[in-house]
PDB file of N, CA and C in Angstrom:
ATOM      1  N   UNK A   1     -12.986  49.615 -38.763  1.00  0.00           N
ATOM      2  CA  UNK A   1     -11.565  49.562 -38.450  1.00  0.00           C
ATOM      3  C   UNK A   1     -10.851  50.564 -39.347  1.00  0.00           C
ATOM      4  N   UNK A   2     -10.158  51.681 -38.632  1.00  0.00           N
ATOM      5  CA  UNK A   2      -9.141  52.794 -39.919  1.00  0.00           C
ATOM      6  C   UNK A   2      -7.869  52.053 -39.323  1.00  0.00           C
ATOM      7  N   UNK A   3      -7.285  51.511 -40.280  1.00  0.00           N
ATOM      8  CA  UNK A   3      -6.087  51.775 -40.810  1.00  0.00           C
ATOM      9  C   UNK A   3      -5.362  52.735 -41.221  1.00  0.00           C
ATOM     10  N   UNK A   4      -4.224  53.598 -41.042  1.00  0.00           N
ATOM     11  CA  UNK A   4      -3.902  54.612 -41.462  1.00  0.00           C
ATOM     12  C   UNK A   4      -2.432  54.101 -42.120  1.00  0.00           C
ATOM     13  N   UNK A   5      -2.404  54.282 -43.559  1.00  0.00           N
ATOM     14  CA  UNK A   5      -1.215  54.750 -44.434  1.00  0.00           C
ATOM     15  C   UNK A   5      -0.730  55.969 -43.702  1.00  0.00           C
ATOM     16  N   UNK A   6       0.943  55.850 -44.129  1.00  0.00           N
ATOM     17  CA  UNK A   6       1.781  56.972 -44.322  1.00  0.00           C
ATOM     18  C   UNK A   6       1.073  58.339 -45.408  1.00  0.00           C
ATOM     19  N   UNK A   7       1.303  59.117 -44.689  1.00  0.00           N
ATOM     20  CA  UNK A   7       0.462  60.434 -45.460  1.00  0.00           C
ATOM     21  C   UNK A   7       1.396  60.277 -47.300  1.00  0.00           C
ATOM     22  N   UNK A   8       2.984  59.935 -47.244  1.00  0.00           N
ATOM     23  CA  UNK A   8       3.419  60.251 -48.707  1.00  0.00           C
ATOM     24  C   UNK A   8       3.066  59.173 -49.813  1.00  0.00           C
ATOM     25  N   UNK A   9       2.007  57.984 -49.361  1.00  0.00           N
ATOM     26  CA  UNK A   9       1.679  57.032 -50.535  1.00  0.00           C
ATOM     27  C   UNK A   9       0.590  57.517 -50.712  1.00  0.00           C
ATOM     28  N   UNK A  10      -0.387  58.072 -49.722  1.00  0.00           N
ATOM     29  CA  UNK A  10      -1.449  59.165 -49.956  1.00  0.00           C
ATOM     30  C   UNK A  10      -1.454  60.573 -51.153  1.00  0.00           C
ATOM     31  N   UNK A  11      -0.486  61.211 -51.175  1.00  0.00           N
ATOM     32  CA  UNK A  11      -0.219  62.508 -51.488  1.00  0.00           C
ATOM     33  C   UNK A  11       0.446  61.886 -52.842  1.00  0.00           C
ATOM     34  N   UNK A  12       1.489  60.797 -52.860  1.00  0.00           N
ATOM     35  CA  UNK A  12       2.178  60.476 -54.229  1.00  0.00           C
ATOM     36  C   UNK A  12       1.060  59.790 -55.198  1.00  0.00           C
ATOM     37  N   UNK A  13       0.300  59.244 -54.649  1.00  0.00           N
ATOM     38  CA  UNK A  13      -0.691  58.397 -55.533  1.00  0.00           C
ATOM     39  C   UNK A  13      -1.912  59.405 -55.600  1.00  0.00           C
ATOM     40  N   UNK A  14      -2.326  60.478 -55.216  1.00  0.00           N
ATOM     41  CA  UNK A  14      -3.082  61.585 -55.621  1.00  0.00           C
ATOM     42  C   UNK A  14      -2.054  62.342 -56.687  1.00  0.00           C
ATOM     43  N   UNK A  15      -1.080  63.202 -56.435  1.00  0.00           N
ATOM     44  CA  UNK A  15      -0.317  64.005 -57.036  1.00  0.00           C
ATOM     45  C   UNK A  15       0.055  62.782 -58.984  1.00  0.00           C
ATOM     46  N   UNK A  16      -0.041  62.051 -58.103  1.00  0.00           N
ATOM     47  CA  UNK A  16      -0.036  61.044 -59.672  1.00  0.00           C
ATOM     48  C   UNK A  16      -1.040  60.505 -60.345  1.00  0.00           C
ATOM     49  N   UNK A  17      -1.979  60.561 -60.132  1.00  0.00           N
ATOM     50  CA  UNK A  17      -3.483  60.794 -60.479  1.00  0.00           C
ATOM     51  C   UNK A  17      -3.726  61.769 -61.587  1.00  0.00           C
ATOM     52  N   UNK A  18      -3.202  62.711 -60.712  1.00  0.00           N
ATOM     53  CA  UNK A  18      -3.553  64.355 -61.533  1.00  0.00           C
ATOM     54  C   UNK A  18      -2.554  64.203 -62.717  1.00  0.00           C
ATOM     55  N   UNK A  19      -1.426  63.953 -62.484  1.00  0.00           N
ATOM     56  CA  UNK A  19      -0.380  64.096 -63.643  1.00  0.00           C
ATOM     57  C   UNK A  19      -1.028  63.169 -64.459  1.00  0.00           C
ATOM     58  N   UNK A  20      -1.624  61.934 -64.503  1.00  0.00           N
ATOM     59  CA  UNK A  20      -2.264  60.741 -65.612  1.00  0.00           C
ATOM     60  C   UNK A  20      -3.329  61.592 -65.567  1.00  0.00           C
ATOM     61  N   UNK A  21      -4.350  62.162 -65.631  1.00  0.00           N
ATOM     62  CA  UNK A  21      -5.535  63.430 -66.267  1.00  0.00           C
ATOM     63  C   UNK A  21      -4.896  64.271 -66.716  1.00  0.00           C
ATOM     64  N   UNK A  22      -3.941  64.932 -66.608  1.00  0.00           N
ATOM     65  CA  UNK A  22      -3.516  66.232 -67.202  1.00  0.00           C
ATOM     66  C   UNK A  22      -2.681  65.556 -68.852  1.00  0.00           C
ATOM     67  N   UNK A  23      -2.323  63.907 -68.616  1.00  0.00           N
ATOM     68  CA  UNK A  23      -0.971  63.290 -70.032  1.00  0.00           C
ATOM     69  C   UNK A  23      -2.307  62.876 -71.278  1.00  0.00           C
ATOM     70  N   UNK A  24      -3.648  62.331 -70.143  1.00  0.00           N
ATOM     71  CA  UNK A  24      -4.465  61.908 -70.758  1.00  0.00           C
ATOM     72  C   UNK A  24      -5.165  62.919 -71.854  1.00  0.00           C
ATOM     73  N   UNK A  25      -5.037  64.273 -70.985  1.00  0.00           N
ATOM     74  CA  UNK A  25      -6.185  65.090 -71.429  1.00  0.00           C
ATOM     75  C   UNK A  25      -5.023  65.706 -72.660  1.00  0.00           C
ATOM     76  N   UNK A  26      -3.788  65.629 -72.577  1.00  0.00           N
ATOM     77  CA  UNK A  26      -3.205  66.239 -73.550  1.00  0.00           C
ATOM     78  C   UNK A  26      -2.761  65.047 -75.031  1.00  0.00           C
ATOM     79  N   UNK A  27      -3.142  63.915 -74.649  1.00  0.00           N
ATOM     80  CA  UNK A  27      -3.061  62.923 -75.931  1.00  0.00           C
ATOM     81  C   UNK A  27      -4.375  63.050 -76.654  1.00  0.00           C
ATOM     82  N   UNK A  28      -5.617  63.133 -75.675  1.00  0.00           N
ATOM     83  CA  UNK A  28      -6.776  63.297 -76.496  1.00  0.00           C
ATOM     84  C   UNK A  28      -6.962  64.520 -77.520  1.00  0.00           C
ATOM     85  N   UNK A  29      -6.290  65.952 -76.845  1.00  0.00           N
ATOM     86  CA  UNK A  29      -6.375  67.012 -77.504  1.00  0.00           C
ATOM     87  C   UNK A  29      -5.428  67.128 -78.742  1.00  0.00           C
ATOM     88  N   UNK A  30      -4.194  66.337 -78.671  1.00  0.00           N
ATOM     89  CA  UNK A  30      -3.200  66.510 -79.260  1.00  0.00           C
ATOM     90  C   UNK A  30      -3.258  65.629 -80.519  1.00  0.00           C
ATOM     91  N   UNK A  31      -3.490  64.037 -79.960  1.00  0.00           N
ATOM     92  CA  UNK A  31      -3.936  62.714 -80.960  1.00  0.00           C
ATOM     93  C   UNK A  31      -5.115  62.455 -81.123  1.00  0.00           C
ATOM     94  N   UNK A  32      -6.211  63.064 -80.542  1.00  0.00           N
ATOM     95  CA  UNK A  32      -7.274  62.840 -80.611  1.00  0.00           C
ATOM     96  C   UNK A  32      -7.704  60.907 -80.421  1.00  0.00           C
ATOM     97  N   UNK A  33      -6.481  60.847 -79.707  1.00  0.00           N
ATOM     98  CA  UNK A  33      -6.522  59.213 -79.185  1.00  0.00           C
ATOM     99  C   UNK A  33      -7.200  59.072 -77.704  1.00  0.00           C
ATOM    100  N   UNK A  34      -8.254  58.273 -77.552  1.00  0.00           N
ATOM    101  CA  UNK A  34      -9.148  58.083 -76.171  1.00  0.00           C
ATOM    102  C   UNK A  34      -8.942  56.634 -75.901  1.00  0.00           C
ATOM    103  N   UNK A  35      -8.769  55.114 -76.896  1.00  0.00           N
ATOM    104  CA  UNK A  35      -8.302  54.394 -76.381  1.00  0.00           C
ATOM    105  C   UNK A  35      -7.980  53.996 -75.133  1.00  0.00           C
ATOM    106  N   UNK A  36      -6.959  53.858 -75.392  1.00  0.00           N
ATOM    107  CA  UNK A  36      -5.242  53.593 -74.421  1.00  0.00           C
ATOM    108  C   UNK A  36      -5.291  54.370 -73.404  1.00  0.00           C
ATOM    109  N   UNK A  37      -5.849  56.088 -73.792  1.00  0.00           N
ATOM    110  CA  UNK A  37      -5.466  57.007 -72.646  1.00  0.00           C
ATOM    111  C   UNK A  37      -6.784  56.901 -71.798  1.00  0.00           C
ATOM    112  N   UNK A  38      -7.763  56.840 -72.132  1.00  0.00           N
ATOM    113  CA  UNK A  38      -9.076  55.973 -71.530  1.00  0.00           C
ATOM    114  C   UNK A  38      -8.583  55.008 -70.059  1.00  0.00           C
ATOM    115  N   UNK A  39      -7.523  54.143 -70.633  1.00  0.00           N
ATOM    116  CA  UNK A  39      -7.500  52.648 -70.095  1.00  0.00           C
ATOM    117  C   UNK A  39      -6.515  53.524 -69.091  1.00  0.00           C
ATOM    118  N   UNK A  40      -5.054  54.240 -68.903  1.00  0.00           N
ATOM    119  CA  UNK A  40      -4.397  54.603 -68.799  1.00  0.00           C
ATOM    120  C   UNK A  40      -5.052  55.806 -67.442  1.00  0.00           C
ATOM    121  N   UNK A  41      -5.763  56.698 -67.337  1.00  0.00           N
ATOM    122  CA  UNK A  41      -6.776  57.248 -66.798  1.00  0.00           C
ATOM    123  C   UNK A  41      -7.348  56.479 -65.911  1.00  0.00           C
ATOM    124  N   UNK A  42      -8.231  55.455 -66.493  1.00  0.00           N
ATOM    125  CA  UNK A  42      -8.548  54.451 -65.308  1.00  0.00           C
ATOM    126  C   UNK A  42      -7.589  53.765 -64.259  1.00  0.00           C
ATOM    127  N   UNK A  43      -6.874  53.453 -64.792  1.00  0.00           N
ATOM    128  CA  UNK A  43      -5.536  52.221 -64.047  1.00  0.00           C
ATOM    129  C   UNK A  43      -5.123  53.718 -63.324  1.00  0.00           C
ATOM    130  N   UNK A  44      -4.273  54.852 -63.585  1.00  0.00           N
ATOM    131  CA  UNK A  44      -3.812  55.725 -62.648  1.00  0.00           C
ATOM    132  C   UNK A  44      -4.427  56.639 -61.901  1.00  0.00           C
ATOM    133  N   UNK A  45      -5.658  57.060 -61.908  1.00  0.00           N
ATOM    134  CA  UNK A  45      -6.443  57.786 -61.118  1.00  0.00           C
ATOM    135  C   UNK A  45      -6.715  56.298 -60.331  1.00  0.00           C
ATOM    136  N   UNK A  46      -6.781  54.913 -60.708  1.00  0.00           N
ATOM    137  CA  UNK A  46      -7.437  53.978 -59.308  1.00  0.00           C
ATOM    138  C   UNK A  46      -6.127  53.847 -58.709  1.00  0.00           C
ATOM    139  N   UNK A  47      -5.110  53.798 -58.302  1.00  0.00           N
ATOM    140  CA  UNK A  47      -4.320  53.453 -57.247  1.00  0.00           C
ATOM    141  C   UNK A  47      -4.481  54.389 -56.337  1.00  0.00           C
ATOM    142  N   UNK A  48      -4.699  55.621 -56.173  1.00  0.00           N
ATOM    143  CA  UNK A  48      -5.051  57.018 -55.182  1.00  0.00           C
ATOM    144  C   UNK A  48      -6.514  56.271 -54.495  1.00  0.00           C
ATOM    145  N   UNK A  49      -7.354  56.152 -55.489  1.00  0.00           N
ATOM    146  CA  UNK A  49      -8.728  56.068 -55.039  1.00  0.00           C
ATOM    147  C   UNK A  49      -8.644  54.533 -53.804  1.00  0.00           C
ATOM    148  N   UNK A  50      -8.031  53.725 -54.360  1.00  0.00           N
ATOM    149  CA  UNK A  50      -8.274  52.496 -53.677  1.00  0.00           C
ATOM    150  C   UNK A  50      -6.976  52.509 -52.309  1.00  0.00           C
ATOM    151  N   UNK A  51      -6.219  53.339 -51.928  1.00  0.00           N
ATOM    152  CA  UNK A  51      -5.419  53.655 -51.177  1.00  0.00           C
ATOM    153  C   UNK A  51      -6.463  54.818 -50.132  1.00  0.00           C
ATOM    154  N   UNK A  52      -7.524  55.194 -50.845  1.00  0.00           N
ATOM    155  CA  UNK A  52      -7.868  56.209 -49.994  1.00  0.00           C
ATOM    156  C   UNK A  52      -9.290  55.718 -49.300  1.00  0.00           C
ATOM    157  N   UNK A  53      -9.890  54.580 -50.205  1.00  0.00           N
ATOM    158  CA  UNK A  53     -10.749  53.306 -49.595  1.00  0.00           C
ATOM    159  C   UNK A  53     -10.063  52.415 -48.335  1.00  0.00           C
ATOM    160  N   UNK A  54      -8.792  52.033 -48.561  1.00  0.00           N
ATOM    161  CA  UNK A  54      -8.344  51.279 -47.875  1.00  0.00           C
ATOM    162  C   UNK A  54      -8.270  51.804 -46.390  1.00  0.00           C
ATOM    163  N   UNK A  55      -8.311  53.248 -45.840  1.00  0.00           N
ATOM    164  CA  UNK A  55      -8.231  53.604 -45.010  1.00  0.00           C
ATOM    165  C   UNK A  55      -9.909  53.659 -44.105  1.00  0.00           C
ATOM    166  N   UNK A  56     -10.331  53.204 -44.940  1.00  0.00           N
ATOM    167  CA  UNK A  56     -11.790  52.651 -44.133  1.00  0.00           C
ATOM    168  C   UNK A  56     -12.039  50.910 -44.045  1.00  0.00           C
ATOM    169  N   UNK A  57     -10.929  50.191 -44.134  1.00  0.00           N
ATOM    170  CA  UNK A  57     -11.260  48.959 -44.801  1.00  0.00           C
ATOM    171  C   UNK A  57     -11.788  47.952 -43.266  1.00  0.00           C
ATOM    172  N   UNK A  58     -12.708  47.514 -43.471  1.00  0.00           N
ATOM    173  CA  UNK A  58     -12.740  46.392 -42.278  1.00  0.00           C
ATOM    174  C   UNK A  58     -12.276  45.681 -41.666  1.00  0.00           C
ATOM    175  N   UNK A  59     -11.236  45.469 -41.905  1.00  0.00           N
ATOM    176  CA  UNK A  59     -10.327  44.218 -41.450  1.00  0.00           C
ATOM    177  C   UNK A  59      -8.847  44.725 -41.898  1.00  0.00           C
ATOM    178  N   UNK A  60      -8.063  44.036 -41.242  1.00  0.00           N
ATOM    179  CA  UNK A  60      -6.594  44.208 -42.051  1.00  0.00           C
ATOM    180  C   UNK A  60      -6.111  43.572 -42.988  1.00  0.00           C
ATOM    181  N   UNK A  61      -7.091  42.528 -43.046  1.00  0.00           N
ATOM    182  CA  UNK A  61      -6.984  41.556 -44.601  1.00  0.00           C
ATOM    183  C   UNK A  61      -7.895  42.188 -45.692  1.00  0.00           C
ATOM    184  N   UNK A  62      -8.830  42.814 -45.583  1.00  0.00           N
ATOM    185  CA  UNK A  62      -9.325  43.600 -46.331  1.00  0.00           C
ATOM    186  C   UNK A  62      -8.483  44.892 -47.035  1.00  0.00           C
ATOM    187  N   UNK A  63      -7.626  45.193 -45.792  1.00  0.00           N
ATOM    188  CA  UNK A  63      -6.748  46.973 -46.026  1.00  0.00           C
ATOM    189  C   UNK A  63      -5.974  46.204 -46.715  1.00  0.00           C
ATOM    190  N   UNK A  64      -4.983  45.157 -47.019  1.00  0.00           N
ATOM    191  CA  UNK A  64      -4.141  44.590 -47.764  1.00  0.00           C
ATOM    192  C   UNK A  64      -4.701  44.071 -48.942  1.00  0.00           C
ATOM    193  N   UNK A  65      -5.692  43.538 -48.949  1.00  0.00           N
ATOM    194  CA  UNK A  65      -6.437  43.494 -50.106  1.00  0.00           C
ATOM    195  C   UNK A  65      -6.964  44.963 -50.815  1.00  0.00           C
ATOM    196  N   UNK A  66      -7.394  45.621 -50.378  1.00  0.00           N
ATOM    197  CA  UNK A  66      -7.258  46.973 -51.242  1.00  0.00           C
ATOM    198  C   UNK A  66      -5.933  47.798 -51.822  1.00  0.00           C
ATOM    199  N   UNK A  67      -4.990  47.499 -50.952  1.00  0.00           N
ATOM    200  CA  UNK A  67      -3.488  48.153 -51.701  1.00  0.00           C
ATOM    201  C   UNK A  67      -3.400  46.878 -52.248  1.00  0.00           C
ATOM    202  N   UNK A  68      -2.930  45.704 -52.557  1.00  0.00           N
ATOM    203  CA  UNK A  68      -3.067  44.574 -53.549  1.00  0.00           C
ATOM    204  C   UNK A  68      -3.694  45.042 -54.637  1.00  0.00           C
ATOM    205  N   UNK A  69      -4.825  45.314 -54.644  1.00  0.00           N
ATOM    206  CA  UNK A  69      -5.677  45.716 -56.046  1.00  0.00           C
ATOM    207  C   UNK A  69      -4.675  46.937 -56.454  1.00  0.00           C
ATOM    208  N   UNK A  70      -4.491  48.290 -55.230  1.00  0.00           N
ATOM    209  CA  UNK A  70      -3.772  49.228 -56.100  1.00  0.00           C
ATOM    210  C   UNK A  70      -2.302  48.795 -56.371  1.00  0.00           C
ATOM    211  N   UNK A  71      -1.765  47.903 -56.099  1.00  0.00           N
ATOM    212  CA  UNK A  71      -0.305  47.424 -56.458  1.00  0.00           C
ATOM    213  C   UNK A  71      -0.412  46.961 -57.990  1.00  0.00           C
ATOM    214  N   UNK A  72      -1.649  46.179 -58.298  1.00  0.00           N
ATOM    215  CA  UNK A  72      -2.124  45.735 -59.838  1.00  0.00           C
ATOM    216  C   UNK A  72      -2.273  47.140 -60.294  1.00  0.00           C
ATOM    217  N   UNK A  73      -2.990  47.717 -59.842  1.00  0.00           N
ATOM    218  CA  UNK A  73      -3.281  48.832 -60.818  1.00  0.00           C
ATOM    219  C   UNK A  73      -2.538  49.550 -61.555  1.00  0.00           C
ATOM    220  N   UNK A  74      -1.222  49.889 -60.262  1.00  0.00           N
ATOM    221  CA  UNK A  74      -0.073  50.991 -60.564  1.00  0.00           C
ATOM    222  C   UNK A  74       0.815  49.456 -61.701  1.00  0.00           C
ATOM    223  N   UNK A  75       0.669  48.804 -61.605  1.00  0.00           N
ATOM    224  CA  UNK A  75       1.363  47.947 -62.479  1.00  0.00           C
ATOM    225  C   UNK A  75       0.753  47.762 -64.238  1.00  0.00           C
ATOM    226  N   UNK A  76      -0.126  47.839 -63.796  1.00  0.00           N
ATOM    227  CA  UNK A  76      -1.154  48.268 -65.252  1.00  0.00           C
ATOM    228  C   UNK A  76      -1.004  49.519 -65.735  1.00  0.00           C
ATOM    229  N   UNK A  77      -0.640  50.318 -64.653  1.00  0.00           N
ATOM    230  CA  UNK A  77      -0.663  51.502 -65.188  1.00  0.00           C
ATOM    231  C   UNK A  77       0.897  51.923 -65.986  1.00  0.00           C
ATOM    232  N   UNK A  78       2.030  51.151 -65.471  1.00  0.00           N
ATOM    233  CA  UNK A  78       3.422  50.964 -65.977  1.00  0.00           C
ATOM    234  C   UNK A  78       2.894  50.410 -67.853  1.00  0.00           C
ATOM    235  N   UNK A  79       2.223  49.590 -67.480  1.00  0.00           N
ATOM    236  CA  UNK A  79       1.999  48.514 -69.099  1.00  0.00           C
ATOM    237  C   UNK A  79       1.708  50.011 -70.233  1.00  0.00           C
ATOM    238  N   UNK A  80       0.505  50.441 -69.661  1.00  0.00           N
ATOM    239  CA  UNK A  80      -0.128  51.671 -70.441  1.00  0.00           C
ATOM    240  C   UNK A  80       0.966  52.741 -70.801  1.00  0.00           C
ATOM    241  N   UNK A  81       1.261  53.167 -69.978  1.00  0.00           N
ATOM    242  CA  UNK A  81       2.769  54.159 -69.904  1.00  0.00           C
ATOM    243  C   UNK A  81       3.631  53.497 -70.826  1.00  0.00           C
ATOM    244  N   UNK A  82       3.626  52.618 -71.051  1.00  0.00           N
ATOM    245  CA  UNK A  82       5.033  51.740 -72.508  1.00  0.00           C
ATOM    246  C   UNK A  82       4.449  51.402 -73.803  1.00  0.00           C
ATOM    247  N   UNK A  83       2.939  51.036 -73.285  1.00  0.00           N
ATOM    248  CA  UNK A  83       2.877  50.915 -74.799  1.00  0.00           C
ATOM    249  C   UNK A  83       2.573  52.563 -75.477  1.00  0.00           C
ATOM    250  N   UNK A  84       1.762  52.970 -74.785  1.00  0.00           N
ATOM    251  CA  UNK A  84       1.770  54.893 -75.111  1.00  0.00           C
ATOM    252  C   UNK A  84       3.414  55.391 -75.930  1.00  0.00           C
ATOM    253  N   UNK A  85       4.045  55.283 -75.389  1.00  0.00           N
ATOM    254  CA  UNK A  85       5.314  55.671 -75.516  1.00  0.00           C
ATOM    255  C   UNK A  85       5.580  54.820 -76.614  1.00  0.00           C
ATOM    256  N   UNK A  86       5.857  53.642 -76.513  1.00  0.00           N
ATOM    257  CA  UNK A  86       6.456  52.808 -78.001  1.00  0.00           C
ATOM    258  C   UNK A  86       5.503  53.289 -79.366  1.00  0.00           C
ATOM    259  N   UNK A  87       3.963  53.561 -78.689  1.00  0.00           N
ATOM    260  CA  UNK A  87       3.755  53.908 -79.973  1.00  0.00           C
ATOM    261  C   UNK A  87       3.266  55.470 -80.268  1.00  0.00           C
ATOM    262  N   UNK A  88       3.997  56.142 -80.124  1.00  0.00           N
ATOM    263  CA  UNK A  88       4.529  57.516 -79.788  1.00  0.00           C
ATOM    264  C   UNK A  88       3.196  58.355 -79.469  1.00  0.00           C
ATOM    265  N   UNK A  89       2.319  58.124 -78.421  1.00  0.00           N
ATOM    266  CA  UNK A  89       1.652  59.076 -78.009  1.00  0.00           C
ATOM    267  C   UNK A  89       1.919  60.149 -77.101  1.00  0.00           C
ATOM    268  N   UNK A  90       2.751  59.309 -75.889  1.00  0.00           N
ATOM    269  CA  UNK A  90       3.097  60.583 -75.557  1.00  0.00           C
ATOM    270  C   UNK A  90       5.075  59.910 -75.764  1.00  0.00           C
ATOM    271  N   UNK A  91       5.906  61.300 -75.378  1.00  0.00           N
ATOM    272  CA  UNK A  91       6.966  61.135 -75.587  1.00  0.00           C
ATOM    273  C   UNK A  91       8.290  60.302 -74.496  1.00  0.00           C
ATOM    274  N   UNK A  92       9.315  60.526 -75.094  1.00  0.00           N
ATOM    275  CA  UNK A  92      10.137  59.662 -73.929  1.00  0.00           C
ATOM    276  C   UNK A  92      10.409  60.304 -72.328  1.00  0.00           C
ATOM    277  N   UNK A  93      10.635  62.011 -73.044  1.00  0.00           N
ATOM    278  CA  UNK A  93      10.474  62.544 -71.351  1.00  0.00           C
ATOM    279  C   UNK A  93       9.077  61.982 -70.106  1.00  0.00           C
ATOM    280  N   UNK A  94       8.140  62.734 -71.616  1.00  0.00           N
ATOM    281  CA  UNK A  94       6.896  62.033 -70.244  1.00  0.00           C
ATOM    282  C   UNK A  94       6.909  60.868 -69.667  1.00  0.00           C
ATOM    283  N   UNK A  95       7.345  59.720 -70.324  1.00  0.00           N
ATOM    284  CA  UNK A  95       7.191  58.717 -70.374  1.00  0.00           C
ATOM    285  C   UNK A  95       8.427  58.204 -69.124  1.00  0.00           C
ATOM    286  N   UNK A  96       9.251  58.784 -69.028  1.00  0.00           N
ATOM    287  CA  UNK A  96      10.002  58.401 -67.670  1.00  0.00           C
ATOM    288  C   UNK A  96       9.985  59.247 -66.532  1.00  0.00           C
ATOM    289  N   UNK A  97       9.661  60.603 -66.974  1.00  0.00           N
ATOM    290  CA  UNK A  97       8.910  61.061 -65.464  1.00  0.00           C
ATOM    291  C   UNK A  97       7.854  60.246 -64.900  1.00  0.00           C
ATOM    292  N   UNK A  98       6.684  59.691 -65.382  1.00  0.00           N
ATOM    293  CA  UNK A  98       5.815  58.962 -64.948  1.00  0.00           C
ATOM    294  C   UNK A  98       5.978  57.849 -64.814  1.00  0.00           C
ATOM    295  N   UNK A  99       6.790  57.453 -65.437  1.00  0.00           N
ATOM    296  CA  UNK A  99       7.177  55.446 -64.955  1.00  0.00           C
ATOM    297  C   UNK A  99       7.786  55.960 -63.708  1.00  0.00           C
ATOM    298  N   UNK A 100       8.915  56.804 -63.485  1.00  0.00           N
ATOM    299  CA  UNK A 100       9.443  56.780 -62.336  1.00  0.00           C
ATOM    300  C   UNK A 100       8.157  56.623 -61.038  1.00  0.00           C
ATOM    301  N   UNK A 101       7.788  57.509 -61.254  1.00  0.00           N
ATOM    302  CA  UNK A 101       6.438  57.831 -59.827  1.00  0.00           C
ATOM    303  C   UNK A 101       5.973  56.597 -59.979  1.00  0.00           C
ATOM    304  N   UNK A 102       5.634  56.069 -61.110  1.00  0.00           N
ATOM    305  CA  UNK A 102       4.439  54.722 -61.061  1.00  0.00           C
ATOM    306  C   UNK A 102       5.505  53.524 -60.438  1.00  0.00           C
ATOM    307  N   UNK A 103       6.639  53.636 -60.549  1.00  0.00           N
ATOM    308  CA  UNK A 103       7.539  52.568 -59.918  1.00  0.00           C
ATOM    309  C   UNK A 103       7.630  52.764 -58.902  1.00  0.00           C
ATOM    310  N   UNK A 104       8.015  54.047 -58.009  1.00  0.00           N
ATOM    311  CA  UNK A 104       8.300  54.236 -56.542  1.00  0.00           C
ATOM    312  C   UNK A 104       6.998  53.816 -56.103  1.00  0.00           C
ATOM    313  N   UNK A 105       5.869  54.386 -56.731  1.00  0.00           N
ATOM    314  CA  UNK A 105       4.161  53.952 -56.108  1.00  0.00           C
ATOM    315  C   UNK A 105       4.157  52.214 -55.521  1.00  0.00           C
ATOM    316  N   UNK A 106       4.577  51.918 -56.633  1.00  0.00           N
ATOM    317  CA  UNK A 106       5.061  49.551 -56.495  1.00  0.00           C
ATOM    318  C   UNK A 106       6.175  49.798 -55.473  1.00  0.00           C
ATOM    319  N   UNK A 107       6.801  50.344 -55.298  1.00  0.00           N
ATOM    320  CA  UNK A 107       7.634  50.295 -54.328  1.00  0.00           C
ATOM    321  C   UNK A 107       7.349  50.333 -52.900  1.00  0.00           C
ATOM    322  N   UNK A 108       7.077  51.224 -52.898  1.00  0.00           N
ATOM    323  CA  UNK A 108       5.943  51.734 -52.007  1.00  0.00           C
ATOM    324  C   UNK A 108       4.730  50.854 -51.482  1.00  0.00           C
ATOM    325  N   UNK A 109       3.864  50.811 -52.162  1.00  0.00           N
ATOM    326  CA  UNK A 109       2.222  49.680 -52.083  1.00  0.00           C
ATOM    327  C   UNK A 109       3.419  48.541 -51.514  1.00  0.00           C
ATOM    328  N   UNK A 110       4.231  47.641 -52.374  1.00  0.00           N
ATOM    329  CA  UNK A 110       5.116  46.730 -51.677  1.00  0.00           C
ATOM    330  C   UNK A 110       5.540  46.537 -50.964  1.00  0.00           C
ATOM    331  N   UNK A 111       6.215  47.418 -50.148  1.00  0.00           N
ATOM    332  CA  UNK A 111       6.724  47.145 -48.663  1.00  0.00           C
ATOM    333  C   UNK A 111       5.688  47.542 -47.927  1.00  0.00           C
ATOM    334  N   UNK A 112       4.293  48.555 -48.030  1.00  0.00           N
ATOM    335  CA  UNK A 112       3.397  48.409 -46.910  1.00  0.00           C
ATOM    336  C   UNK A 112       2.623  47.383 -47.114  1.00  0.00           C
ATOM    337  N   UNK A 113       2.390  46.555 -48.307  1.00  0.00           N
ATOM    338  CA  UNK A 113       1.904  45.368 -47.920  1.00  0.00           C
ATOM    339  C   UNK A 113       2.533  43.873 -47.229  1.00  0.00           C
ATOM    340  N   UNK A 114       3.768  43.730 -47.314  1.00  0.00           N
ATOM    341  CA  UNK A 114       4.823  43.208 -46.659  1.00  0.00           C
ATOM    342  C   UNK A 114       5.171  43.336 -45.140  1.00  0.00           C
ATOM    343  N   UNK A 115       5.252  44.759 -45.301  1.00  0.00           N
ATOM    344  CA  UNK A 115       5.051  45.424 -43.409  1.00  0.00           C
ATOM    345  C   UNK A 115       3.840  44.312 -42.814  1.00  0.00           C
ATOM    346  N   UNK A 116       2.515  44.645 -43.451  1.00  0.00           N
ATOM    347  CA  UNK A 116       1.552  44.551 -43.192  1.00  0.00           C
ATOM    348  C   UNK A 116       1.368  43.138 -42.337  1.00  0.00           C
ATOM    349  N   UNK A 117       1.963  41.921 -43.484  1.00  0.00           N
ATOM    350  CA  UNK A 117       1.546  40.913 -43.490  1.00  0.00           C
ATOM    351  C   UNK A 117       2.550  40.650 -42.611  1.00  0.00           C
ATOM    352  N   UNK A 118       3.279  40.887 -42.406  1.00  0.00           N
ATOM    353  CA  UNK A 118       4.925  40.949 -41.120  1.00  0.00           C
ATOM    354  C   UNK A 118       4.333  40.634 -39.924  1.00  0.00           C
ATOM    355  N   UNK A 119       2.994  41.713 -40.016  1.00  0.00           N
ATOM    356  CA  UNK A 119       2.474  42.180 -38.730  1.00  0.00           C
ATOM    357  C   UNK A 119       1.556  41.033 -37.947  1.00  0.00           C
TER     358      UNK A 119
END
């Protein structure tokens, strides 16, 4: 069964992927901190990946269950993004360019899982 997402939760949750590898790769080089940006890396490269699973998913309770997982993720990935910032790895600019995207992403995952279950 394909399910097909809107191409811009596709493209925003890739394009935001890359930006969490490029914040990651510059705390490790910069703080030589792998931690947090480790955890941070994981949680934001998986909301793309499991949005791009979901479009093969078996069932439609399955496709909602895979954006569910990436709705946690991008929400984990908000947690990482604050504590980074409170404890000054990366700074306040970065730190609200990327909450923004990681919020519209919950915004987003949210009403297509809502649509979904509508349906």
């Amino acid at each position: 069964m394909e399910l097909k997402l809107k191409g811009v939760i596709q493209e925003k949750s890739y394009a935001f992927a890359i930006r969490c590898i490029n914040t990651c790769r510059g705390i490790a080089k910069e703080h030589k901190e792998f931690d947090m940006s480790r955890q941070l890396l994981r949680s934001g490269t998986a909301i793309g990946a499991l949005v791009r699973e979901a479009e093969h998913a078996q069932s439609k309770a399955d496709f909602v269950h895979k954006l569910s997982i990436a709705l946690k993720e991008a929400n984990e990935t908000s947690y990482w993004l604050s504590l980074l910032k409170d404890t000054h790895f990366i700074s306040v600019e970065v730190y609200l360019s990327l909450i923004a995207d990681s919020q519209e992403l919950i915004r987003m995952l949210v009403s297509s899982i809502k649509t979904l279950k509508e349906k």
